[in-house]
C-alpha atoms as a PDB file:
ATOM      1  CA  UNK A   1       3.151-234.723-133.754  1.00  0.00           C
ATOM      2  CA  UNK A   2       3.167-236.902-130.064  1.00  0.00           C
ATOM      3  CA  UNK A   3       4.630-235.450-127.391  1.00  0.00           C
ATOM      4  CA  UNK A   4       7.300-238.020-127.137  1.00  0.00           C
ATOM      5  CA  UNK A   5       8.926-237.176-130.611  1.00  0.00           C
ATOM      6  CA  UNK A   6       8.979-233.708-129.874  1.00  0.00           C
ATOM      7  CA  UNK A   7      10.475-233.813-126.595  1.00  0.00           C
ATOM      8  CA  UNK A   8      13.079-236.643-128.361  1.00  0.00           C
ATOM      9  CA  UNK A   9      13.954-233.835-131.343  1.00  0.00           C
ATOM     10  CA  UNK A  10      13.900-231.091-128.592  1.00  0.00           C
ATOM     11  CA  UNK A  11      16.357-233.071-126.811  1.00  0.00           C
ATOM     12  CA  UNK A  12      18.703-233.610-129.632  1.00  0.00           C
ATOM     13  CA  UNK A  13      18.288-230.016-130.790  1.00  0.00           C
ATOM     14  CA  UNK A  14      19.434-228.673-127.256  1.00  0.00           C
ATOM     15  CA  UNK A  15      22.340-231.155-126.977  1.00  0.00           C
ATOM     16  CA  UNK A  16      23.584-230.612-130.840  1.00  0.00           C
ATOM     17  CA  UNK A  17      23.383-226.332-130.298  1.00  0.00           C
ATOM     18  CA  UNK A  18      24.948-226.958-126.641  1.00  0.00           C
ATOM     19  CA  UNK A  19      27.540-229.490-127.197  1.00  0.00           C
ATOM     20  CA  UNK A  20      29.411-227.334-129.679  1.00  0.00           C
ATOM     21  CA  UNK A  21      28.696-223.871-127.540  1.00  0.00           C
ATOM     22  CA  UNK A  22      30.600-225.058-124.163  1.00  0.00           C
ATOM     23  CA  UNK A  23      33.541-226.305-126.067  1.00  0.00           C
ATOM     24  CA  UNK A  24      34.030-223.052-127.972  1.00  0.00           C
ATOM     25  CA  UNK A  25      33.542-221.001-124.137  1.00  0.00           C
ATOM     26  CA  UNK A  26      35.998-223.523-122.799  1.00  0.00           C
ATOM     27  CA  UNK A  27      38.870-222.369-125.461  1.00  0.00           C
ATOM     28  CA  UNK A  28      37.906-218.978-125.419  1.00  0.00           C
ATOM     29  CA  UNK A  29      37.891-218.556-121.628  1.00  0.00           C
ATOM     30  CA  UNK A  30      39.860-221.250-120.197  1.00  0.00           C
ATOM     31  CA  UNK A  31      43.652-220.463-119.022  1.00  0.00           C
ATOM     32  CA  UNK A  32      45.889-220.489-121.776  1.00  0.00           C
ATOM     33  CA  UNK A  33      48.916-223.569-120.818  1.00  0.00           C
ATOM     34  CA  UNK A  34      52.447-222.048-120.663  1.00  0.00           C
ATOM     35  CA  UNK A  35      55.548-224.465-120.818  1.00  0.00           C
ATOM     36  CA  UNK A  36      56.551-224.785-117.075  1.00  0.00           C
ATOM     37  CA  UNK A  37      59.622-226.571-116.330  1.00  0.00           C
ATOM     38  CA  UNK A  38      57.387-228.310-112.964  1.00  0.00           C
ATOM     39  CA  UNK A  39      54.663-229.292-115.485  1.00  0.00           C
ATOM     40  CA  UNK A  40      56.758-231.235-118.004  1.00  0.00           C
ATOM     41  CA  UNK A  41      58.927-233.485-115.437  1.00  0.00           C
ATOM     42  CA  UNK A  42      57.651-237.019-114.936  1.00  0.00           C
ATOM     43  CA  UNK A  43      55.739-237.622-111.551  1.00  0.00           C
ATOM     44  CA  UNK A  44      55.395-240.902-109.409  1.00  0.00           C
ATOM     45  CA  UNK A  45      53.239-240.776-106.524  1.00  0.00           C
ATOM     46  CA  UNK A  46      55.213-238.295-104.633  1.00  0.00           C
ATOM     47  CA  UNK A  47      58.670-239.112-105.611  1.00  0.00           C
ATOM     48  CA  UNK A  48      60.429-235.690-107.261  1.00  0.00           C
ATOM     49  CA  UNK A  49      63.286-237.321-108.934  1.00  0.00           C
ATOM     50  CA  UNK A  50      62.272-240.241-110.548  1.00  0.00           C
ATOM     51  CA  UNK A  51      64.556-243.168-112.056  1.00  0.00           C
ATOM     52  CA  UNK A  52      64.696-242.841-116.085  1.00  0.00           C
ATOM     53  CA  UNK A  53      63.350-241.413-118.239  1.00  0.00           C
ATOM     54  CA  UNK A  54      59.707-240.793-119.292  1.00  0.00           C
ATOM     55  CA  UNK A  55      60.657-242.284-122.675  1.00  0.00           C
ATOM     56  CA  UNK A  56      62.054-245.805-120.711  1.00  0.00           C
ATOM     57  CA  UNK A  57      60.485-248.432-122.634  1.00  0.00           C
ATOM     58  CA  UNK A  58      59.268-251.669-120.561  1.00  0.00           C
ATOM     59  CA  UNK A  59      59.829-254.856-121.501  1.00  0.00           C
ATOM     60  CA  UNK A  60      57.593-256.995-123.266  1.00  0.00           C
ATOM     61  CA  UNK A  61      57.427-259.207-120.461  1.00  0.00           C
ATOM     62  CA  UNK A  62      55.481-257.182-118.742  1.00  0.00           C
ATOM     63  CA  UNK A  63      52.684-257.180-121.020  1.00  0.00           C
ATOM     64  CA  UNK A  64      52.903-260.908-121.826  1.00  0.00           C
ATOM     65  CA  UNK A  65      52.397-261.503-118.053  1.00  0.00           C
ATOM     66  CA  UNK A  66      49.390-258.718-117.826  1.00  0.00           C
ATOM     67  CA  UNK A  67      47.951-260.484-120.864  1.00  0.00           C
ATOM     68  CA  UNK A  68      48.215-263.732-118.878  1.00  0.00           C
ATOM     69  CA  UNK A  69      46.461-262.521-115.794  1.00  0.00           C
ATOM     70  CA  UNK A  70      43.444-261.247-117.893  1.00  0.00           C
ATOM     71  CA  UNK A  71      43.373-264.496-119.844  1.00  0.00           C
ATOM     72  CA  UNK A  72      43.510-266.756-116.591  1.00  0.00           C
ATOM     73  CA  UNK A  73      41.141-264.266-114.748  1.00  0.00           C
ATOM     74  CA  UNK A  74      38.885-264.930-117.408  1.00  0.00           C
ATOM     75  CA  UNK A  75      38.755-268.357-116.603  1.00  0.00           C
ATOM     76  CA  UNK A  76      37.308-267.627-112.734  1.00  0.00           C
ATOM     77  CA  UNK A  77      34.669-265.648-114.975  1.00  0.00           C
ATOM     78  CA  UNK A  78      33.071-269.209-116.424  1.00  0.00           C
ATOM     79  CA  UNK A  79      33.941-271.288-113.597  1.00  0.00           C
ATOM     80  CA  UNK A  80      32.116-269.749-111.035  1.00  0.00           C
ATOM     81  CA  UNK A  81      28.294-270.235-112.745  1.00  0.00           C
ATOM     82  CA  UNK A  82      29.542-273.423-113.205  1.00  0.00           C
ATOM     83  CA  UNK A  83      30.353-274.334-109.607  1.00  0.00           C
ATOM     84  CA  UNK A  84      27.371-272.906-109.056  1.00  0.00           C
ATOM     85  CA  UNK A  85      24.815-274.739-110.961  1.00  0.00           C
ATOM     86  CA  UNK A  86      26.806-278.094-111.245  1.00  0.00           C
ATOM     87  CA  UNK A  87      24.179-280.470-109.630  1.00  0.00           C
ATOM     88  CA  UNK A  88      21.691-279.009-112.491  1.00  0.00           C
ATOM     89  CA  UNK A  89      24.953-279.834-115.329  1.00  0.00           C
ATOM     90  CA  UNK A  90      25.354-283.676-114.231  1.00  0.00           C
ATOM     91  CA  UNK A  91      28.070-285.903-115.460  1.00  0.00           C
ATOM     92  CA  UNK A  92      27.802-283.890-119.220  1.00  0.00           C
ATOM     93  CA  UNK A  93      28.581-280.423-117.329  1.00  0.00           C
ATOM     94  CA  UNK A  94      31.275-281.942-115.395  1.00  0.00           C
ATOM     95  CA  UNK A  95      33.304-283.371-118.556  1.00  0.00           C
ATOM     96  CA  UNK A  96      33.004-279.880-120.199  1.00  0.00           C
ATOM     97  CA  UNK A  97      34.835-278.009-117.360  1.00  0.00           C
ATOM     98  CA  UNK A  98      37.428-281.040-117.167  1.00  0.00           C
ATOM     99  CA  UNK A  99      37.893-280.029-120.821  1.00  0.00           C
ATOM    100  CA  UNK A 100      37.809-276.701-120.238  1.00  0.00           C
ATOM    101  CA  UNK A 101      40.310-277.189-117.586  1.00  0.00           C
ATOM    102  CA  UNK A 102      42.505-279.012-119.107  1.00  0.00           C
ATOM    103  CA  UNK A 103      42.355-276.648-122.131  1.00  0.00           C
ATOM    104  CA  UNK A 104      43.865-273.960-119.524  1.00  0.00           C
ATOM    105  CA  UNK A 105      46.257-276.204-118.077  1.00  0.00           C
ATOM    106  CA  UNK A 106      47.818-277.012-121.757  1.00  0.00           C
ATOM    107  CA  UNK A 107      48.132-273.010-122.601  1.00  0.00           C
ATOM    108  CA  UNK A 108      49.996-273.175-119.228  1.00  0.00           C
ATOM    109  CA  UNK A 109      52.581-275.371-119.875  1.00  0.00           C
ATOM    110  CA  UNK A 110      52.907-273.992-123.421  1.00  0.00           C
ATOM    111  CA  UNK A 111      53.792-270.238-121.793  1.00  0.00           C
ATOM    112  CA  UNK A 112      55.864-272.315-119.178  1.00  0.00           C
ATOM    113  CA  UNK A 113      57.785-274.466-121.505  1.00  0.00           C
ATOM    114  CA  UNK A 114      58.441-271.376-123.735  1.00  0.00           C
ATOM    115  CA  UNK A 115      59.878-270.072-120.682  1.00  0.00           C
ATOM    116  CA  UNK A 116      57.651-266.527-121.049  1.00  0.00           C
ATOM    117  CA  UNK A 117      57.209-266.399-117.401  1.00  0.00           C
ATOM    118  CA  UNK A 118      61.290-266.383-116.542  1.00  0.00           C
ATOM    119  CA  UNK A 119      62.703-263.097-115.190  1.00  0.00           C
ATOM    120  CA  UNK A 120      66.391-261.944-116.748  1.00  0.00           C
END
């Protein structure tokens, strides 16, 4: 048996025995939780009494507009090793970012004209 298998199976062995061991001591001699009336109010950075409740649900909005900034942030993501090797790309490179542009710029003024970026 090579010393690199056994030292692999040793490993395994001492993290499958250990794993298990440290979750059991962390029940058995961790401090038990009691219901405290401080630990169950909601907390803001600071602020005791906050506005609402911790069951307010958000609007979609907000998640349509973080889903927006990911999906245009995404687009700085392929343009910038563009803009960097564009003299290597030529003419062909510089037709497939127009494209790609103008791909973005279409989802744009979809989400505009479906007015998902208006505030009520």
């Amino acid at each position: 048996m090579s010393s690199q298998i056994f030292l692999a199976s040793s490993i395994i062995f001492i993290l499958a025995t250990a794993i298990p061991i440290l979750f059991l001591a962390t029940s058995k001699l961790g401090i038990r939780n009691k219901k405290h009336k401080e630990k169950n109010i909601s907390y803001e950075s600071g602020v005791t009494k906050s506005i609402g409740g911790s069951d307010h649900r958000f609007s979609v909005k907000f998640y349509l507009v973080a889903l927006l900034f990911v999906l245009f942030d995404v687009e700085i993501i392929f343009m910038f090793p563009w803009a960097v090797n564009v003299r290597e790309l030529g003419s062909f490179g510089l037709m497939e970012m127009f494209t790609f542009m103008a791909l973005l710029l279409a989802g744009l003024i979809y989400v505009y004209k479906a007015k998902a970026l208006t505030w009520q």
